[in-house]
PDB file of N, CA and C in Angstrom:
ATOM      1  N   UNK A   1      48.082  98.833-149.922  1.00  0.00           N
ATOM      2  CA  UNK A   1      48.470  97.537-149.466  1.00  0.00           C
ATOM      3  C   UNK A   1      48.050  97.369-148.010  1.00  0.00           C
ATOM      4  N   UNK A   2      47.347  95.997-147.747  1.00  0.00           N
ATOM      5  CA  UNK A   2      46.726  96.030-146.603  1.00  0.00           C
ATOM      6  C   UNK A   2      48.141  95.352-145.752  1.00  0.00           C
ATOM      7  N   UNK A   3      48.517  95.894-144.148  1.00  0.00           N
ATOM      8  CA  UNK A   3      49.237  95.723-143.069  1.00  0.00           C
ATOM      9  C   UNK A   3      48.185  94.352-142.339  1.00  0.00           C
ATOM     10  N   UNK A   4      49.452  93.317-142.390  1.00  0.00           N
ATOM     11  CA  UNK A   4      48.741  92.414-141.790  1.00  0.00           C
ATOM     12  C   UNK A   4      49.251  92.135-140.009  1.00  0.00           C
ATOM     13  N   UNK A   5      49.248  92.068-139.287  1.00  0.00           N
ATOM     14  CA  UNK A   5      49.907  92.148-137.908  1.00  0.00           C
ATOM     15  C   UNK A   5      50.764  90.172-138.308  1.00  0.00           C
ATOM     16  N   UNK A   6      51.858  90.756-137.209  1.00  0.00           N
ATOM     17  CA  UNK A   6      52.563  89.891-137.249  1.00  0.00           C
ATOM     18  C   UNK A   6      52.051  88.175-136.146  1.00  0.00           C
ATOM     19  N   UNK A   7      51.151  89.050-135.771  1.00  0.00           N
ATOM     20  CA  UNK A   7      50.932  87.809-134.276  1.00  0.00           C
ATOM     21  C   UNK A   7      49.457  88.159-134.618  1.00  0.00           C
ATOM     22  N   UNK A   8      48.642  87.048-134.432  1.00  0.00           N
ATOM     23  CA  UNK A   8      47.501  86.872-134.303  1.00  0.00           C
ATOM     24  C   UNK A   8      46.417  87.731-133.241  1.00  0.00           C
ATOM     25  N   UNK A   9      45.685  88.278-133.197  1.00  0.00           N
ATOM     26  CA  UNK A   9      45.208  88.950-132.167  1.00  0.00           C
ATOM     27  C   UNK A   9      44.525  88.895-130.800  1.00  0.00           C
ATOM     28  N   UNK A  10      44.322  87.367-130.885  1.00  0.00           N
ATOM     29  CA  UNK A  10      44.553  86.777-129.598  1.00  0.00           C
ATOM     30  C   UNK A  10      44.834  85.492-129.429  1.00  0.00           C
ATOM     31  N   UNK A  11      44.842  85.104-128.323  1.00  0.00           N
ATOM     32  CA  UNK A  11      44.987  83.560-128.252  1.00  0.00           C
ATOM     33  C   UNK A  11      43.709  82.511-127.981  1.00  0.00           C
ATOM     34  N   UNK A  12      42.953  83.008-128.837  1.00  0.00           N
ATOM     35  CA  UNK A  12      42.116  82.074-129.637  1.00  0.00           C
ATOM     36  C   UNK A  12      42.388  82.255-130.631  1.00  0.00           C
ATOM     37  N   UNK A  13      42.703  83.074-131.619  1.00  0.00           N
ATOM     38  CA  UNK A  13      43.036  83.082-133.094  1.00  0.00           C
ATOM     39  C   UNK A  13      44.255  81.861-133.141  1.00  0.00           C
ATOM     40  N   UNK A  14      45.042  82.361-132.529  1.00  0.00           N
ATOM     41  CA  UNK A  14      46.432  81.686-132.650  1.00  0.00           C
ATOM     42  C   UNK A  14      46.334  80.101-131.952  1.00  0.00           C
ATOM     43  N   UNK A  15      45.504  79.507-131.725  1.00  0.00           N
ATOM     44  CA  UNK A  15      45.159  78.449-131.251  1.00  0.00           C
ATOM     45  C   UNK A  15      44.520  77.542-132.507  1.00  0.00           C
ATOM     46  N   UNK A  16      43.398  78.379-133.269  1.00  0.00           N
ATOM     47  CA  UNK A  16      42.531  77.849-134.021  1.00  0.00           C
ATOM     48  C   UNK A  16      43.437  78.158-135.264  1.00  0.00           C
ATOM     49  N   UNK A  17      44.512  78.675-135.798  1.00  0.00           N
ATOM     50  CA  UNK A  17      45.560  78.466-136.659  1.00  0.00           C
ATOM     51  C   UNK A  17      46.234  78.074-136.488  1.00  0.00           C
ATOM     52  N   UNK A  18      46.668  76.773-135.443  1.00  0.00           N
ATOM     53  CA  UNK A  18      47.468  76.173-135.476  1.00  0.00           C
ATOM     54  C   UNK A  18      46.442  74.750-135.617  1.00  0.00           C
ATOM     55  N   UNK A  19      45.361  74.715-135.194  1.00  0.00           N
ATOM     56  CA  UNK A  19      44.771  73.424-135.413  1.00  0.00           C
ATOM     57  C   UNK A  19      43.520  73.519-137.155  1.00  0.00           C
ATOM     58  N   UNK A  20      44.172  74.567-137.761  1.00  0.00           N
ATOM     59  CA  UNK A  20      43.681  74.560-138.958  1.00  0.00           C
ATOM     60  C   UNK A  20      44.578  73.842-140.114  1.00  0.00           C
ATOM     61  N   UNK A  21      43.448  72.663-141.048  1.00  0.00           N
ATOM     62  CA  UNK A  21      44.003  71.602-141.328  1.00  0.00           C
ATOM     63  C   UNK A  21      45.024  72.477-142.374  1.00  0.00           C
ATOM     64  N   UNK A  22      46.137  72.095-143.257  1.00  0.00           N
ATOM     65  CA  UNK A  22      47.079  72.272-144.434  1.00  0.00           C
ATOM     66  C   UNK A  22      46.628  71.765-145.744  1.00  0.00           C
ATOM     67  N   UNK A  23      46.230  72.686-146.554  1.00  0.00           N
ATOM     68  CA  UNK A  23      45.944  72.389-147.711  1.00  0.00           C
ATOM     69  C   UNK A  23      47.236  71.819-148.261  1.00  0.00           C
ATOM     70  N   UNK A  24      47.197  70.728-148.849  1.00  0.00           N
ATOM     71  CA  UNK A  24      48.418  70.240-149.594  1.00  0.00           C
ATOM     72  C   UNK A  24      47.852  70.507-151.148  1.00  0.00           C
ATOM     73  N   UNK A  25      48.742  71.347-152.384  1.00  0.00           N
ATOM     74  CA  UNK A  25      48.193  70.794-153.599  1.00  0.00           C
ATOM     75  C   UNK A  25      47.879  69.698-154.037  1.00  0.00           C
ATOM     76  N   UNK A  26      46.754  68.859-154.741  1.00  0.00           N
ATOM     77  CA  UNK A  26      46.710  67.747-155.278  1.00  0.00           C
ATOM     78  C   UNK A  26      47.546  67.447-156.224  1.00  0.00           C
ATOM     79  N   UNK A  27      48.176  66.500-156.369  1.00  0.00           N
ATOM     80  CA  UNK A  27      49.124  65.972-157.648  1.00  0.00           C
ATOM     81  C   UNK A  27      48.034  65.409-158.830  1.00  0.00           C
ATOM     82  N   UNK A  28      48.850  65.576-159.848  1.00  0.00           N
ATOM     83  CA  UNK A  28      48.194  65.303-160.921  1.00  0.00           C
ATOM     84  C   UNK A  28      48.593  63.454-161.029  1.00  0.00           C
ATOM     85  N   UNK A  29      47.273  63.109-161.703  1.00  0.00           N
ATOM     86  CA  UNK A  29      47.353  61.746-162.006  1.00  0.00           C
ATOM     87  C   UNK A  29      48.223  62.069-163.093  1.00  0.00           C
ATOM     88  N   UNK A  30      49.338  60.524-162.783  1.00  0.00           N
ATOM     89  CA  UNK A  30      50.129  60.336-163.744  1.00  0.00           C
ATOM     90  C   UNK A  30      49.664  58.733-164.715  1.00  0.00           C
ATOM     91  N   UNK A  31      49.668  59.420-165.594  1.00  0.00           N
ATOM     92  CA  UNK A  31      49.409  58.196-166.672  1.00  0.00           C
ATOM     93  C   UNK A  31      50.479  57.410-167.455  1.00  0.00           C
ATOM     94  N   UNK A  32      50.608  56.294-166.960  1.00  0.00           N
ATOM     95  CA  UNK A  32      51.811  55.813-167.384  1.00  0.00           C
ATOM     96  C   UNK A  32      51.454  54.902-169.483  1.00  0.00           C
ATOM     97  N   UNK A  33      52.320  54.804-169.913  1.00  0.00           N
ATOM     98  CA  UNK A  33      52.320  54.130-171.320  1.00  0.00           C
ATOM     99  C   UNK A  33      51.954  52.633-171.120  1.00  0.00           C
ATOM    100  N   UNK A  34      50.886  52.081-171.743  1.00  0.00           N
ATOM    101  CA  UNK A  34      50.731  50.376-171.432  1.00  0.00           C
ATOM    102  C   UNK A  34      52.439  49.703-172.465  1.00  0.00           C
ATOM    103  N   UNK A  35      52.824  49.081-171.759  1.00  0.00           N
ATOM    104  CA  UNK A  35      54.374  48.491-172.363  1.00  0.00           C
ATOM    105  C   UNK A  35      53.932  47.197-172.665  1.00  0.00           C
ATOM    106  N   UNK A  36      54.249  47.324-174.524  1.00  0.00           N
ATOM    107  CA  UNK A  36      54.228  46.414-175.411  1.00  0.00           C
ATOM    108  C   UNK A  36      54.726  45.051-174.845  1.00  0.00           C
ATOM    109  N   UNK A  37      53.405  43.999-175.177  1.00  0.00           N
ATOM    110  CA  UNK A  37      53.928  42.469-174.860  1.00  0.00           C
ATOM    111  C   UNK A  37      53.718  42.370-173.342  1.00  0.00           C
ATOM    112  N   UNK A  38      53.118  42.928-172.371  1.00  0.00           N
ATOM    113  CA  UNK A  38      52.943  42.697-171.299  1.00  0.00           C
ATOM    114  C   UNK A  38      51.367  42.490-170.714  1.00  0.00           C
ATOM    115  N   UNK A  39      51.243  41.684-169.715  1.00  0.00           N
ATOM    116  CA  UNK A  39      49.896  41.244-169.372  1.00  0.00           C
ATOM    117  C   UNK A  39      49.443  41.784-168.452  1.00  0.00           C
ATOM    118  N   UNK A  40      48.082  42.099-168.008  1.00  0.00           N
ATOM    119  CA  UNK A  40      47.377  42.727-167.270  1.00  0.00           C
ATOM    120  C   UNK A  40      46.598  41.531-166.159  1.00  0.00           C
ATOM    121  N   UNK A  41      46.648  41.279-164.805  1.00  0.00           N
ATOM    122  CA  UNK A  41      45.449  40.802-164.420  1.00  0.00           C
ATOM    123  C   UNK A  41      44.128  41.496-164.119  1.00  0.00           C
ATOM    124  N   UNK A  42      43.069  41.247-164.690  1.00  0.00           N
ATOM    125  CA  UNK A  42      41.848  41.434-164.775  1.00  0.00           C
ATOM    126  C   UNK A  42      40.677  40.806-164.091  1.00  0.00           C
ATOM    127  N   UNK A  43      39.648  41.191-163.525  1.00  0.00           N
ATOM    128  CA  UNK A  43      38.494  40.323-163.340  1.00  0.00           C
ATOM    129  C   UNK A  43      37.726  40.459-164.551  1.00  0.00           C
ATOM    130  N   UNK A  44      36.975  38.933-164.814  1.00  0.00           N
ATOM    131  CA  UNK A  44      36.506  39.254-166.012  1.00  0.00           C
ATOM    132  C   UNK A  44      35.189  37.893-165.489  1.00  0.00           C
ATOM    133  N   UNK A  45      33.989  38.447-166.372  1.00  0.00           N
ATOM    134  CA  UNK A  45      32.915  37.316-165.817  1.00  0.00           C
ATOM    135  C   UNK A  45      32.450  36.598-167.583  1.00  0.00           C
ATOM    136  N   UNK A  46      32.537  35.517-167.153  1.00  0.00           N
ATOM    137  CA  UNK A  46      32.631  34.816-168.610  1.00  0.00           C
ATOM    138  C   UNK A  46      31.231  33.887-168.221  1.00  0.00           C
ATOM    139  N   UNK A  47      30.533  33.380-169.327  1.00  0.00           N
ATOM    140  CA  UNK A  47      29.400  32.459-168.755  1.00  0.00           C
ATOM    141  C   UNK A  47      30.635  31.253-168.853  1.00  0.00           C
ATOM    142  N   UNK A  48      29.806  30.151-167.973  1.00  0.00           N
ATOM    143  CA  UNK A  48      30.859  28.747-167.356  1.00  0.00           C
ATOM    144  C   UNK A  48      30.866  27.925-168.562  1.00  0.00           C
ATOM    145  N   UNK A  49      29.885  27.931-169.922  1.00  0.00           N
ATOM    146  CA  UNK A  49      30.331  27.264-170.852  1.00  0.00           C
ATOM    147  C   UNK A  49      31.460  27.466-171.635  1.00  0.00           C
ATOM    148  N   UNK A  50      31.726  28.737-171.805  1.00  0.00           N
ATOM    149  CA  UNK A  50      32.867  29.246-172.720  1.00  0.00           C
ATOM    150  C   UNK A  50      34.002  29.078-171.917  1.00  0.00           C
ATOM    151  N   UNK A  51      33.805  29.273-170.879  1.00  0.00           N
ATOM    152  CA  UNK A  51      34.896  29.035-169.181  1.00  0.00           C
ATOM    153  C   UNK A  51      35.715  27.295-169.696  1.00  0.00           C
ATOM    154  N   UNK A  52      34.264  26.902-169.363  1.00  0.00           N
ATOM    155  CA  UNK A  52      34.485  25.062-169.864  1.00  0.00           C
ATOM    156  C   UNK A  52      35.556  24.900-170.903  1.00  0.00           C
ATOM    157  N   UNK A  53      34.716  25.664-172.162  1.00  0.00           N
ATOM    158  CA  UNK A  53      35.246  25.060-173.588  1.00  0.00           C
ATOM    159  C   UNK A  53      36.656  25.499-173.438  1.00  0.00           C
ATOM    160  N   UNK A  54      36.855  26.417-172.971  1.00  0.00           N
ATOM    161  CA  UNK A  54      38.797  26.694-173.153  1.00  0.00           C
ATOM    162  C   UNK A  54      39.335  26.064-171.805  1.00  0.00           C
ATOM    163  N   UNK A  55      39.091  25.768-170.861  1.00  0.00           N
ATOM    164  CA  UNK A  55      39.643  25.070-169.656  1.00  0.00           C
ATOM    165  C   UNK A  55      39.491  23.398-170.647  1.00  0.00           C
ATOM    166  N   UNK A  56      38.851  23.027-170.840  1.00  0.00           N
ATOM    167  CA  UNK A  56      38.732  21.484-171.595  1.00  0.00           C
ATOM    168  C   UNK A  56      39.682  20.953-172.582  1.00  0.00           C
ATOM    169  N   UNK A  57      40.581  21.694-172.787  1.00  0.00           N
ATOM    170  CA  UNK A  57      42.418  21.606-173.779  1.00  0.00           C
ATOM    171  C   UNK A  57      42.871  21.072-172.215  1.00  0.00           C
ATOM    172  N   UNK A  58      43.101  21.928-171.741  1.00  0.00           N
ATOM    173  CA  UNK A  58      44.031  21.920-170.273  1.00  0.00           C
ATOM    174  C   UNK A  58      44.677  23.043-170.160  1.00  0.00           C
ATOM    175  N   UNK A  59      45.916  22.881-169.462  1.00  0.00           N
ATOM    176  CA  UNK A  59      46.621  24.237-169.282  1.00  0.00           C
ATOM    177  C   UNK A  59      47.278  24.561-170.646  1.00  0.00           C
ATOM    178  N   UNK A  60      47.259  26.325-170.261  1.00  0.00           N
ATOM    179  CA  UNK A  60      47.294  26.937-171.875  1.00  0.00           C
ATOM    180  C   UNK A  60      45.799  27.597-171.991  1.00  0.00           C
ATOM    181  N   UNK A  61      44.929  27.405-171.112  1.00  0.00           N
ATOM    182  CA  UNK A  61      43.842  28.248-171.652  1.00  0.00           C
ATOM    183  C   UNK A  61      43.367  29.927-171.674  1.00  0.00           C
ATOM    184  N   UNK A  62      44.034  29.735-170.615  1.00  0.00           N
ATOM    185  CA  UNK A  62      44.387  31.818-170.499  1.00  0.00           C
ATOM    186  C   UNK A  62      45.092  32.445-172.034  1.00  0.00           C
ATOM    187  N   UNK A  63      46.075  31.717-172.550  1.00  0.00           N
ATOM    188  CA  UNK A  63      46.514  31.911-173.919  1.00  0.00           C
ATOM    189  C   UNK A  63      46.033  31.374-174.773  1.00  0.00           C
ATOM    190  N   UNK A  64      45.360  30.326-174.963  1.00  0.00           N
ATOM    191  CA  UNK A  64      43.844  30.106-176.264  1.00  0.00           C
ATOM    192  C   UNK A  64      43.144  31.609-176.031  1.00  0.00           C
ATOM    193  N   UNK A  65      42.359  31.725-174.572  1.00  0.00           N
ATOM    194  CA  UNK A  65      41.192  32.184-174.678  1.00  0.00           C
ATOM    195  C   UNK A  65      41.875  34.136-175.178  1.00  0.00           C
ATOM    196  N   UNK A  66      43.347  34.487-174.593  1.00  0.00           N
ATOM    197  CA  UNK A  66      44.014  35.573-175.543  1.00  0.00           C
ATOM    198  C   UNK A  66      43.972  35.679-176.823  1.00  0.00           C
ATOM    199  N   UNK A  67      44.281  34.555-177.594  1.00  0.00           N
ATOM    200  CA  UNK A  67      44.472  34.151-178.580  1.00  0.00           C
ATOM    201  C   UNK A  67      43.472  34.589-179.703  1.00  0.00           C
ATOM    202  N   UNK A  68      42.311  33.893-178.974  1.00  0.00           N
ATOM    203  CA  UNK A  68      41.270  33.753-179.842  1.00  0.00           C
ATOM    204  C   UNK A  68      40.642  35.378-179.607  1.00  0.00           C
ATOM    205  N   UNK A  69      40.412  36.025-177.977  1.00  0.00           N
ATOM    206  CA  UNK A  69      39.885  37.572-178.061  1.00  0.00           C
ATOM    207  C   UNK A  69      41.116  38.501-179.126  1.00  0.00           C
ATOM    208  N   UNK A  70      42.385  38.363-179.217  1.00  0.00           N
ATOM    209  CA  UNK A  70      43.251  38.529-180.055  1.00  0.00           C
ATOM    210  C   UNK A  70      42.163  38.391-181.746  1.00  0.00           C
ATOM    211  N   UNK A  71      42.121  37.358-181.791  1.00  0.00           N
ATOM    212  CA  UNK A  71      42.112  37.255-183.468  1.00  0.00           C
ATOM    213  C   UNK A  71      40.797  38.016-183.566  1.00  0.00           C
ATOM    214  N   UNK A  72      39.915  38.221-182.918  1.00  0.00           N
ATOM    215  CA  UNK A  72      38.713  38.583-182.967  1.00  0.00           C
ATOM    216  C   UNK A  72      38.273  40.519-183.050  1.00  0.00           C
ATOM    217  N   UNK A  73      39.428  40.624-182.320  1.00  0.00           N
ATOM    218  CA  UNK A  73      40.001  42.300-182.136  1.00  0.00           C
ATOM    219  C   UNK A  73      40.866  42.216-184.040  1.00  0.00           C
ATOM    220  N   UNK A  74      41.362  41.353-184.300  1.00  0.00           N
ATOM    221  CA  UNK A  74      42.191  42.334-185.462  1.00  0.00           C
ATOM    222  C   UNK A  74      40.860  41.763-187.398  1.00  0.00           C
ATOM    223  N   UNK A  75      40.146  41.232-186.659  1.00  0.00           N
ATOM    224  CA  UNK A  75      39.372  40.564-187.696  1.00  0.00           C
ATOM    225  C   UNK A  75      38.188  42.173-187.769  1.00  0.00           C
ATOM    226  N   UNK A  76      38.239  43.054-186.875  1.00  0.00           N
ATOM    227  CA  UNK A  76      37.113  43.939-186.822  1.00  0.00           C
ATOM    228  C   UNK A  76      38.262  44.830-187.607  1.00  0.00           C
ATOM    229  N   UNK A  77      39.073  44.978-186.964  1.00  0.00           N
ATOM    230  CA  UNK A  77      40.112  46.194-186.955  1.00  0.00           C
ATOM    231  C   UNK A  77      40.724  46.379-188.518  1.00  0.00           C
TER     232      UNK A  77
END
């Protein structure tokens, strides 16, 4: 078993271990559960006609244009 001295062996050692940075462990990404029935904001780039055609009802088009990517997801599925 190697004897390590209690004090640094000089004062440059003991200078340059005190200004040596602290490894902190990294934390693990936590992944949380997406919770049923809840909405996400997103950027999303749509061409301006399809933009048009569901803005052209009026308000309510964020839930058409759900609606319809909705029916379109369970029509594959």
């Amino acid at each position: 078993m190697a004897i390590t001295p209690r004090r640094p062996m000089s004062a440059k050692d003991a200078a340059e271990a005190l200004f040596k940075p602290v490894k902190k462990p990294i934390a693990p990404a936590v992944e949380r559960q997406a919770v049923p029935k809840t909405r996400e904001m997103v950027t999303l780039k749509i061409d301006s006609d399809v933009l048009a055609h569901f803005q052209s009802a009026g308000p309510g088009w964020q839930e058409r244009m759900n609606a319809t990517l909705r029916a379109a997801m369970n029509d594959k599925g």
